[in-house]
C-alpha atoms as a PDB file:
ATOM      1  CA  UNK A   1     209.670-198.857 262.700  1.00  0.00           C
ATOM      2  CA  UNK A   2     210.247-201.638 265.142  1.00  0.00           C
ATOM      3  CA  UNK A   3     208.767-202.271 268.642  1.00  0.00           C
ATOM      4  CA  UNK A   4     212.069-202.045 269.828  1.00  0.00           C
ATOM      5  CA  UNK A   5     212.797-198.615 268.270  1.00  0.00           C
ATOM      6  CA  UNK A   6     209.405-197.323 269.207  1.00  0.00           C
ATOM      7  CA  UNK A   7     210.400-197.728 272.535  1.00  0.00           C
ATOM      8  CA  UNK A   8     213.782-196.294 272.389  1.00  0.00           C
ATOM      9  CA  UNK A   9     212.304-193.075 271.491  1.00  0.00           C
ATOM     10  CA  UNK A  10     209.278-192.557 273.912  1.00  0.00           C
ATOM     11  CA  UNK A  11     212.000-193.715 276.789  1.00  0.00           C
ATOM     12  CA  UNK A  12     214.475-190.846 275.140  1.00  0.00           C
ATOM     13  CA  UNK A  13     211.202-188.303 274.677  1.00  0.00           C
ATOM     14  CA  UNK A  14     210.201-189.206 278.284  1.00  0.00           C
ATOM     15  CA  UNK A  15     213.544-188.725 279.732  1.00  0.00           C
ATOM     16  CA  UNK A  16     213.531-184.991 277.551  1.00  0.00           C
ATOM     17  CA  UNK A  17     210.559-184.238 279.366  1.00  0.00           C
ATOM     18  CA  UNK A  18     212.171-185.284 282.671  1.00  0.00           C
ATOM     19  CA  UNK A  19     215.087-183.041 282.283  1.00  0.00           C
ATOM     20  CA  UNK A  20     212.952-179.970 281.247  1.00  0.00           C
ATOM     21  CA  UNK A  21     210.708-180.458 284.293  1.00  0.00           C
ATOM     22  CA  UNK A  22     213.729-180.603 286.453  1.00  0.00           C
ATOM     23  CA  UNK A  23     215.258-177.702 284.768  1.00  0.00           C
ATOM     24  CA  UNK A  24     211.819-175.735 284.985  1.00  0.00           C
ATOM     25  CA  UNK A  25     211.223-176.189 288.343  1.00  0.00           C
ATOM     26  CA  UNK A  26     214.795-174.889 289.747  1.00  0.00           C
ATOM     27  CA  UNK A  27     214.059-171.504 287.439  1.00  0.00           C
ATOM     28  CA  UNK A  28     210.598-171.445 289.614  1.00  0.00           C
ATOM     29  CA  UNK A  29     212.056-172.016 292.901  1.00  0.00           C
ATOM     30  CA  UNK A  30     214.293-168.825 291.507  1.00  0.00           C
ATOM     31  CA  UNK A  31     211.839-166.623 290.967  1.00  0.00           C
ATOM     32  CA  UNK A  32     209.712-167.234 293.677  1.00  0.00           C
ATOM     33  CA  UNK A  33     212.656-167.008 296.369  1.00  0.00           C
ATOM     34  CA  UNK A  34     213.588-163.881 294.701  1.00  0.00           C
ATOM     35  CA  UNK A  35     210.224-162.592 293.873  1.00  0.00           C
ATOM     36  CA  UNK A  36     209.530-158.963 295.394  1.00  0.00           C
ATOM     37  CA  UNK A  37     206.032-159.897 296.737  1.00  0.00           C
ATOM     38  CA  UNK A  38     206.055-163.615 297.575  1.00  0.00           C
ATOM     39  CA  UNK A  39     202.803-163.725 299.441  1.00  0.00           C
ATOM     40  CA  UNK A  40     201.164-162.503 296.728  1.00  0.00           C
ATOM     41  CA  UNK A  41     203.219-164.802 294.129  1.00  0.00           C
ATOM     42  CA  UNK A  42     201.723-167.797 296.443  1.00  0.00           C
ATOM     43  CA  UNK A  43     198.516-166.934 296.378  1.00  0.00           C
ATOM     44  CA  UNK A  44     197.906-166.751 292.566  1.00  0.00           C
ATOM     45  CA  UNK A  45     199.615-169.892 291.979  1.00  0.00           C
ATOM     46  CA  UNK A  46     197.423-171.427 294.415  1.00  0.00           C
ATOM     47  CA  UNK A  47     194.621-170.201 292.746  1.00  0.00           C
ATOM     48  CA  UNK A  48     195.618-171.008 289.574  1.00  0.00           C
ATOM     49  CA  UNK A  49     196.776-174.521 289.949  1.00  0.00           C
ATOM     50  CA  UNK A  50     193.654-175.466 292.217  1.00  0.00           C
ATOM     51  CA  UNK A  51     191.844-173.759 288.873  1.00  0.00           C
ATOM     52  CA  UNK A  52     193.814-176.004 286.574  1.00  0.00           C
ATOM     53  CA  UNK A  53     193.826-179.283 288.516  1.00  0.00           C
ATOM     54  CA  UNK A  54     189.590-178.667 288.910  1.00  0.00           C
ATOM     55  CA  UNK A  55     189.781-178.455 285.505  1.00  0.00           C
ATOM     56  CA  UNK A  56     191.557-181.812 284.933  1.00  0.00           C
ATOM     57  CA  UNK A  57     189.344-183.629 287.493  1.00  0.00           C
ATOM     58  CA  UNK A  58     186.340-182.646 285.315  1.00  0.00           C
ATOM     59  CA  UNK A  59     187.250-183.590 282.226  1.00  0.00           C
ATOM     60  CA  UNK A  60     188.013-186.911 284.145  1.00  0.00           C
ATOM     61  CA  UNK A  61     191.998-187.315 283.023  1.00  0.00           C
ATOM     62  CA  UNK A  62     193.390-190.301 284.266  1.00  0.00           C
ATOM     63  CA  UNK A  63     194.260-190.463 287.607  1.00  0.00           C
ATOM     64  CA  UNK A  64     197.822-190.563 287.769  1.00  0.00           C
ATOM     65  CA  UNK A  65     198.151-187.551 285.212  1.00  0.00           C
ATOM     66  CA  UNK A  66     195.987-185.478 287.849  1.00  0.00           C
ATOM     67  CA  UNK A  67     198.237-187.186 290.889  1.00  0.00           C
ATOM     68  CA  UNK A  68     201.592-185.793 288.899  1.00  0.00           C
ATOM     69  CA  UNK A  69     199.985-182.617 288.466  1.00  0.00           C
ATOM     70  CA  UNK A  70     199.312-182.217 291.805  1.00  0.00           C
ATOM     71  CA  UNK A  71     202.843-183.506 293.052  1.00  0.00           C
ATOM     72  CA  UNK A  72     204.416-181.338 290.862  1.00  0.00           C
ATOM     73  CA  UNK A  73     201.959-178.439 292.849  1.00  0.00           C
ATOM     74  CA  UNK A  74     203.079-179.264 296.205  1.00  0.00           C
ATOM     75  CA  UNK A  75     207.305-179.037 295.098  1.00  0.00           C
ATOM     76  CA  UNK A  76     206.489-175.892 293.396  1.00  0.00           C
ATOM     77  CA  UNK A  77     204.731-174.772 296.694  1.00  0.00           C
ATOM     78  CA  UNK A  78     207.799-175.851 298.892  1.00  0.00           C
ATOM     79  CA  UNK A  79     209.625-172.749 297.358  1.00  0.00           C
ATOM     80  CA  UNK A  80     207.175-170.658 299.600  1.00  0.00           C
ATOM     81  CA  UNK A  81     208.457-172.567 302.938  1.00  0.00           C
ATOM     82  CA  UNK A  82     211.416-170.669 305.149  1.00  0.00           C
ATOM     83  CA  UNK A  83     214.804-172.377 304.329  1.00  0.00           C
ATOM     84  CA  UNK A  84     216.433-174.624 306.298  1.00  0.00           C
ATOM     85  CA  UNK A  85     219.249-173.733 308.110  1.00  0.00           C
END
């Protein structure tokens, strides 16, 4: 396989993973604007994604993996905020 057609396919497998994050992300900005206990919805993620981005600082991950991670966190939280009107 060629350099050329290596790079094809990590561009097309990168742009896959684009679309699925973008795709993800509006089905969890569903279900936590529709979730029955919101609050309560924030509060584990919170938890869990302070657990899970700990977890990535320890085992030292590169830095801009961890700074995705967390960007990914705060759009995720923005679900949680009052809509504009």
């Amino acid at each position: 396989m060629s350099q050329e057609e290596i790079n094809t396919n990590v561009q097309e497998r990168l742009r896959a993973l684009e679309a699925t994050q973008q795709i993800t992300a509006a089905f969890l900005f569903a279900a936590a604007e529709t979730h029955p206990q919101p609050e309560r919805l924030r509060a584990q993620f919170v938890k869990r994604s302070e657990m899970l981005i700990s977890g990535m600082l320890a085992r030292e991950l590169q830095e801009d993996w961890i700074d995705a991670a967390s960007a990914f966190r705060e759009a995720l939280l923005a679900a949680f905020s009052p809509p504009s009107p």
